[in-house]
Protein backbone atom coordinates (compact mmCIF):
# COMPACT_ATOMS: atom_id res chain seq x y z
CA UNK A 1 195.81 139.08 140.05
CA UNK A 2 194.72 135.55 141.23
CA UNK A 3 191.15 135.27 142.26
CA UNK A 4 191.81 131.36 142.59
CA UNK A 5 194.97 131.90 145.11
CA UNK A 6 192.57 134.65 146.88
CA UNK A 7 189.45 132.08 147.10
CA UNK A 8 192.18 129.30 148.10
CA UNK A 9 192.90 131.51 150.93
CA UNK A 10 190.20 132.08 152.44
CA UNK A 11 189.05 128.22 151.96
CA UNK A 12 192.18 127.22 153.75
CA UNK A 13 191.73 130.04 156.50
CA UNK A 14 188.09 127.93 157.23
CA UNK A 15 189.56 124.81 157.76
CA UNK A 16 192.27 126.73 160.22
CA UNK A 17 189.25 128.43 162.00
CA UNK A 18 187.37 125.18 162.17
CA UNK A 19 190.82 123.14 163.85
CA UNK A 20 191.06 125.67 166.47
CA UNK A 21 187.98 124.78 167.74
CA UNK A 22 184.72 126.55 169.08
CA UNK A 23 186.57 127.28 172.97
CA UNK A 24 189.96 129.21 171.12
CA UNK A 25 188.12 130.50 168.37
CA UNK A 26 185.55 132.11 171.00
CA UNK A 27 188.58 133.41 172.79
CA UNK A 28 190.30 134.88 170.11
CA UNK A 29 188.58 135.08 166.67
CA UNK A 30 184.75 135.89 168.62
CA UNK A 31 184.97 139.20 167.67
CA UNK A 32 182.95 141.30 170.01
CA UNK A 33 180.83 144.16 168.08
CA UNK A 34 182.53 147.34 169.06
CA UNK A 35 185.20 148.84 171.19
CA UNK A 36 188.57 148.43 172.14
CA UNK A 37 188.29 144.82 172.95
CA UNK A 38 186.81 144.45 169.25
CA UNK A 39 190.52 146.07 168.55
CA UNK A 40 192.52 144.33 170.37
CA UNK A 41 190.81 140.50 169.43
CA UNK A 42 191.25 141.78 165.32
CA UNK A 43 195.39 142.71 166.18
CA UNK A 44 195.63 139.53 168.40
CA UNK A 45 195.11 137.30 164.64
CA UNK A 46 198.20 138.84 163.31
CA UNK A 47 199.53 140.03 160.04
CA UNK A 48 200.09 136.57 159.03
CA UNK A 49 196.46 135.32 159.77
CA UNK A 50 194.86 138.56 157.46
CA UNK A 51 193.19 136.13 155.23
CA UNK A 52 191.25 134.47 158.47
CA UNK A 53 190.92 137.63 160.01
CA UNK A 54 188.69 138.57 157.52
CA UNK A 55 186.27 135.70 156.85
CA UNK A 56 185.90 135.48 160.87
CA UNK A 57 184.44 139.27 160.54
CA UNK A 58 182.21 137.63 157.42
CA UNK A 59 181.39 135.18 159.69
CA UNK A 60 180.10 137.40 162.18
CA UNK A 61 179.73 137.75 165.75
CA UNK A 62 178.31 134.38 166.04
CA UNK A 63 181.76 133.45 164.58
CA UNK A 64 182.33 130.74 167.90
CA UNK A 65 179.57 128.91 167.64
CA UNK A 66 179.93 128.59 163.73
CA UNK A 67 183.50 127.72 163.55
CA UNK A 68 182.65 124.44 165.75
CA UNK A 69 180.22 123.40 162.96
CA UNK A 70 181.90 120.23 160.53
CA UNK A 71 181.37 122.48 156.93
CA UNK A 72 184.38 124.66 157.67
CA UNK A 73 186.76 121.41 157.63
CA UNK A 74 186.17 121.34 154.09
CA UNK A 75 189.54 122.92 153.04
CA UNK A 76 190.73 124.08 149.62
CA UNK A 77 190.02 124.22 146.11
CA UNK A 78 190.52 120.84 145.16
CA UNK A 79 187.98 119.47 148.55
CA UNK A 80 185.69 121.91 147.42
CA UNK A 81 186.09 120.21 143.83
CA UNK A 82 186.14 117.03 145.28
CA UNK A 83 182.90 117.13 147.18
CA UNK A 84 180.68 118.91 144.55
CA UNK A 85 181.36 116.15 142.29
CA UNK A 86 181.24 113.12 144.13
CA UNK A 87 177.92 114.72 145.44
CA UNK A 88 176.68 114.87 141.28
CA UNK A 89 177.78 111.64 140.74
CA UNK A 90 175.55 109.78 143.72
CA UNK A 91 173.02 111.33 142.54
CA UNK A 92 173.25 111.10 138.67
CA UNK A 93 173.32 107.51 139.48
CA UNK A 94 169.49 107.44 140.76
CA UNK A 95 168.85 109.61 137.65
CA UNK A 96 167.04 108.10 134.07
CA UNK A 97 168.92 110.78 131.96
CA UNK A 98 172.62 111.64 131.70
CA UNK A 99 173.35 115.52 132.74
CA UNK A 100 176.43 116.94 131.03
CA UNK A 101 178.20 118.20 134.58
CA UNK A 102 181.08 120.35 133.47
CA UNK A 103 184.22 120.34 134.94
CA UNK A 104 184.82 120.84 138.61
CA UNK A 105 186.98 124.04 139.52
CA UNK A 106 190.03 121.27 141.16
CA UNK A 107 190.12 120.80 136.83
CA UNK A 108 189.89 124.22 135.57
CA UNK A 109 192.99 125.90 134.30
CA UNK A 110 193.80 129.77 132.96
CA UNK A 111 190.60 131.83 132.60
CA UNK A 112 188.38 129.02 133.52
CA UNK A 113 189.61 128.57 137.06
CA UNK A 114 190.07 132.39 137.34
CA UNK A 115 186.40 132.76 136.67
CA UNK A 116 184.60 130.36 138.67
CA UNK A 117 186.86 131.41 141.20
CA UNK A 118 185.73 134.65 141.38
CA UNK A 119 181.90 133.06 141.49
CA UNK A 120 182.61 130.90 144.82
CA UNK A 121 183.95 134.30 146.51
CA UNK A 122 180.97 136.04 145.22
CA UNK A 123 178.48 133.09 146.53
CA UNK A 124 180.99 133.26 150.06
CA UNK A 125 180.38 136.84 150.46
CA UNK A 126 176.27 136.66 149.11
CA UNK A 127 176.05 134.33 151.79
CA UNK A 128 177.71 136.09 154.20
CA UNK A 129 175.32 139.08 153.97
CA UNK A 130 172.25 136.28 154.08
CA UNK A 131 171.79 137.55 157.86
CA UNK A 132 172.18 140.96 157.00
CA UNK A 133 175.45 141.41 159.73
CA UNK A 134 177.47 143.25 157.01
CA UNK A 135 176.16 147.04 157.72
CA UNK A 136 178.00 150.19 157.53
CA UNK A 137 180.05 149.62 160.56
CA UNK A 138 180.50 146.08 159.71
CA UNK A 139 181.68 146.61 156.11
CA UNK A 140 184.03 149.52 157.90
CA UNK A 141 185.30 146.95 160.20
CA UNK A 142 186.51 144.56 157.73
CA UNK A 143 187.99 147.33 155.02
CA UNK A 144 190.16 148.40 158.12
CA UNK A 145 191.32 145.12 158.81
CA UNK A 146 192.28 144.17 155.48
CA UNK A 147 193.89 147.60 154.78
CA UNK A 148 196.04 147.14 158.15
CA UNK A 149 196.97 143.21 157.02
CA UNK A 150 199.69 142.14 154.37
CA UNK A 151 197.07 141.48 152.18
CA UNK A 152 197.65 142.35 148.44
CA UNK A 153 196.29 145.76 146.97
CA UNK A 154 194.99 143.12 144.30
CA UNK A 155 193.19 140.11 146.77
CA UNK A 156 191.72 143.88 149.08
CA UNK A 157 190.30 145.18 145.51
CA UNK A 158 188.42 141.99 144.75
CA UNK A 159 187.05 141.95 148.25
CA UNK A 160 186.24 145.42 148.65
CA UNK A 161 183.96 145.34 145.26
CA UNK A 162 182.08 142.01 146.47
CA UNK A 163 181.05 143.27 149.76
CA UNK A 164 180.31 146.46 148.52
CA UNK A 165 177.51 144.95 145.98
CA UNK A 166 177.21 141.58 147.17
CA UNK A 167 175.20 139.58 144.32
CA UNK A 168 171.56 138.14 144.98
CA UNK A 169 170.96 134.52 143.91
CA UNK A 170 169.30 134.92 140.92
CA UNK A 171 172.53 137.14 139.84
CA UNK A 172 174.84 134.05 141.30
CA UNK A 173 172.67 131.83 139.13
CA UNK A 174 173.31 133.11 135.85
CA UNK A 175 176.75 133.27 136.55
CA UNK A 176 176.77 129.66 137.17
CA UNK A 177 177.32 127.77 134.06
CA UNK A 178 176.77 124.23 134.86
CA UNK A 179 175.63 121.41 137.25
CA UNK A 180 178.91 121.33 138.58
CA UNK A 181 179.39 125.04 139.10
CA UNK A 182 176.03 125.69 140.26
CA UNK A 183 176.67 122.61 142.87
CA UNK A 184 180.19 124.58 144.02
CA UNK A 185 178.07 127.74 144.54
CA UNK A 186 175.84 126.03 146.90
CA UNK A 187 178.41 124.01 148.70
CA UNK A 188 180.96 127.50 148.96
CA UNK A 189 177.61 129.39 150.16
CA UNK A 190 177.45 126.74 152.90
CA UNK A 191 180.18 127.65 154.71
CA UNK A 192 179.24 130.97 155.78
CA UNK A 193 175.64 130.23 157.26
CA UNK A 194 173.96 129.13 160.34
CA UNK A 195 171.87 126.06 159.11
CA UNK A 196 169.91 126.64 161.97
CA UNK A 197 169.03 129.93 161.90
CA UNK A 198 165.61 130.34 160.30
CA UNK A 199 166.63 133.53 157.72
CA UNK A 200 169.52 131.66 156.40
CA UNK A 201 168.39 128.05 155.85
CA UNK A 202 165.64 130.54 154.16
CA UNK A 203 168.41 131.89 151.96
CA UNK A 204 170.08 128.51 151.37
CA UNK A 205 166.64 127.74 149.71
CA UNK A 206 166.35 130.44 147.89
CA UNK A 207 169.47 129.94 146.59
CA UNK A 208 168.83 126.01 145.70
CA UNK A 209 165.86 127.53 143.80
CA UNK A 210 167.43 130.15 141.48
CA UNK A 211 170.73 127.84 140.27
CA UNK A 212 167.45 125.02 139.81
CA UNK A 213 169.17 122.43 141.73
CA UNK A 214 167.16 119.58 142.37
CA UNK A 215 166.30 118.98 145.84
CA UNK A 216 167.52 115.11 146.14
CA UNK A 217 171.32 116.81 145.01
CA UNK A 218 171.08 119.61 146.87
CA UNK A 219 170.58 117.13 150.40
CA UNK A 220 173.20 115.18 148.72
CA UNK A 221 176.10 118.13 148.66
CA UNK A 222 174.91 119.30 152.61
CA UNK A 223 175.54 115.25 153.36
CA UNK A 224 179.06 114.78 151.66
CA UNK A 225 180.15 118.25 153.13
CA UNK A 226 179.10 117.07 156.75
CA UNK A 227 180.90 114.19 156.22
CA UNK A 228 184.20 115.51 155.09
């Protein structure tokens, strides 16, 4: 079992979402809420696309209008590395005192990459549920896709327990063992909310607040994600 091949995935899925563009993914990946044309848009994505399938039903409804937003470019593993550090290092450079930052996940191997890993698909789904869109029927909705994709028995388990107890930020935080970590948590979480949308930016902050990021690097990661 690979949670860093499963979180890969479903980073790489984003970018594919986001390259599509707001008019096709409206057309084909806005899934409506219920009903046969809810049906037919989830068997339209394929077998192949079970991965993307499933964060466009994290997404949401408002899936269109999200995917045309710049923070689902960001790609895999090694972006996601990529940014979160670059981000630390502009802004340890306005700093007095040296923080130890810990290695990004792009430089974790074995257990170490496994772990964090699992922590950015944890902070993915958290932030998911921010709006609250993942109900009975919505949790039903994306169990039945994933059981009817080619997705692993392994990569549906790990899934299937996240969005069944998705993890509150002050439960994200502790898992979060460094500057670096806590700065992939908040970047990962990014991708999956509506910056404009009042109850989300409201869990963004929240979130900010319990891994004790400081503000200046927290406007720091939401810049170098932008601009990826």
């Amino acid at each position: 079992m690979s949670t860093r091949n499963l979180l890969e995935s479903l980073l790489q899925s984003g970018q594919d979402l986001a390259q599509r563009g707001q008019k096709l993914a409206e057309q084909t990946l806005g899934i409506p809420e219920s009903g046969t044309e809810r049906d037919k848009a989830l068997a339209n994505l394929g077998k192949g696309a079970a991965v993307g399938g499933v964060l466009a039903l994290l997404l949401g409804t408002r899936v269109g209008r999200r995917v045309a937003g710049p923070l689902l470019k960001i790609g895999g593993i090694a972006a996601v590395g990529t940014i979160g550090y670059n981000a630390y290092k502009r802004w340890q450079a306005n700093q007095n005192s040296v923080v130890t930052p810990g290695e990004p996940i792009n430089k974790l191997t074995d257990e170490s990459a496994q772990t964090r890993s699992l922590l950015l698909i944890r902070a993915m789904i958290a932030a998911a549920n921010a709006d609250g869109h993942i109900d009975e029927s919505e949790r039903a909705a994306i169990l039945s896709r994933m059981q009817s994709s080619d997705m692993s028995p392994e990569d549906q388990a790990i899934l299937r327990a996240e969005i069944d107890h998705p993890l509150s930020v002050e439960e994200l935080a502790k898992q979060a063992d460094s500057i670096i970590a806590k700065s992939e948590v908040y970047l990962t979480s990014l991708l999956l909310v509506d910056e404009q949308d009042t109850t989300e930016r409201e869990y963004l902050n929240s979130l900010a607040q319990a891994l004790g990021l400081p503000w200046e690097l927290v406007k720091q990661l939401e810049a170098e994600a932008a601009a990826s």
